[in-house]
C-alpha atoms as a PDB file:
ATOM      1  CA  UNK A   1      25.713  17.789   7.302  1.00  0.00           C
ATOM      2  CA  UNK A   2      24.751  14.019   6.795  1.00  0.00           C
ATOM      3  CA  UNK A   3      25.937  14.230   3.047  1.00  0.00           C
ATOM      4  CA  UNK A   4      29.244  16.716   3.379  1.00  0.00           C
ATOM      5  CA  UNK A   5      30.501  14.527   5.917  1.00  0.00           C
ATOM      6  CA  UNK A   6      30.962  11.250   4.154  1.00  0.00           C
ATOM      7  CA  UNK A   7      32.265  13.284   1.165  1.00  0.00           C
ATOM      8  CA  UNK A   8      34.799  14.912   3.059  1.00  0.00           C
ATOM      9  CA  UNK A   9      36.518  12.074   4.674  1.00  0.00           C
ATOM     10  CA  UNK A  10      36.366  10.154   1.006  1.00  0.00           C
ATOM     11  CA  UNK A  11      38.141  13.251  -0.167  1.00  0.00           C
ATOM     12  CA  UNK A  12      40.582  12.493   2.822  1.00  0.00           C
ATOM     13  CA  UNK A  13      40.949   9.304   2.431  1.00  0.00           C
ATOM     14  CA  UNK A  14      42.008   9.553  -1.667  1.00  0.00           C
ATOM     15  CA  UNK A  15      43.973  12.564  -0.701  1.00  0.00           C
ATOM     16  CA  UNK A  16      45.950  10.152   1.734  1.00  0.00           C
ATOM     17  CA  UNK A  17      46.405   7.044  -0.790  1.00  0.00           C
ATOM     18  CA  UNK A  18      48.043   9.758  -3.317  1.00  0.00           C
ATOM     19  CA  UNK A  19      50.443  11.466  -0.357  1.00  0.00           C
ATOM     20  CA  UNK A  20      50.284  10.033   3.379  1.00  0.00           C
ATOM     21  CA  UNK A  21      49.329  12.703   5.535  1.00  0.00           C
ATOM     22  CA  UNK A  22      52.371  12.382   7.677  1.00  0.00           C
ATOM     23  CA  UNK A  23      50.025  12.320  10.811  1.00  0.00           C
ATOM     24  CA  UNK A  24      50.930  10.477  13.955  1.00  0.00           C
ATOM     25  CA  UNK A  25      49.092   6.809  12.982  1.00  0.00           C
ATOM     26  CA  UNK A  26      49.053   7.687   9.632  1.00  0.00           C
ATOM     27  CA  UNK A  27      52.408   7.550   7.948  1.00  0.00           C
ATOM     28  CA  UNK A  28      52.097   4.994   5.496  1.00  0.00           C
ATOM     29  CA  UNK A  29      49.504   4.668   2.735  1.00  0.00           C
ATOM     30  CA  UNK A  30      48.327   1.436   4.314  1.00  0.00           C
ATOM     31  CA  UNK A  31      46.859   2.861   7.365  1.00  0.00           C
ATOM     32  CA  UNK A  32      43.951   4.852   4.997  1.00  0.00           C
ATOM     33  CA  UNK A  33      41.482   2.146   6.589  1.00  0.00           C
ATOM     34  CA  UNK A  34      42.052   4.033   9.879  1.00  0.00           C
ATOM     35  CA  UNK A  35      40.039   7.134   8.470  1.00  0.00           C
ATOM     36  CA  UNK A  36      37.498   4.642   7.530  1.00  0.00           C
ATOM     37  CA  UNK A  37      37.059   3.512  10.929  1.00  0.00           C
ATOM     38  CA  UNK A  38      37.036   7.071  12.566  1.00  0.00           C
ATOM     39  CA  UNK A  39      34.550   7.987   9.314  1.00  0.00           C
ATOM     40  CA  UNK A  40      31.731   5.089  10.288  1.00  0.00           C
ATOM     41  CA  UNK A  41      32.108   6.281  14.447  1.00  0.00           C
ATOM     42  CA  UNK A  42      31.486   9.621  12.915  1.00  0.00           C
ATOM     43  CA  UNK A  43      28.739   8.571  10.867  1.00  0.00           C
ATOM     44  CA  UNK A  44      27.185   6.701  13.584  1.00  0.00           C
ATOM     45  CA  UNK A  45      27.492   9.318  16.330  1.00  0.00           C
ATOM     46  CA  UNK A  46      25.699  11.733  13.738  1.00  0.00           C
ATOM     47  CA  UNK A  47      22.792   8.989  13.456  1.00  0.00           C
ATOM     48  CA  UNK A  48      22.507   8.871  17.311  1.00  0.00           C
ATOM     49  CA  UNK A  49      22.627  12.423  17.745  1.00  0.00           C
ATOM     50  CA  UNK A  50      19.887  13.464  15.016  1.00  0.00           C
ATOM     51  CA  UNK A  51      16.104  13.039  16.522  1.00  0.00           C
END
């Protein structure tokens, strides 16, 4: 889980520099930096979580 998750929200983030997702927040091709910010919570909520 600790190694599909970055990989998916790179894939998201590429995927959203090529075609905006259209998504309230994230319209433009600027905002991509948004998914980075939800992908290091993420990441860091799956650090607390594991024992």
């Amino acid at each position: 889980m600790s190694k599909i998750l970055p990989t998916l929200l790179l894939a998201v983030m590429l995927l959203h520099l090529i075609r905006p997702l259209g998504l309230p927040g994230l319209k433009r091709r600027a905002d991509f930096w948004k998914i980075a910010v939800v992908a290091i919570a993420l990441m860091m909520l799956t650090v607390l979580i594991r024992p």
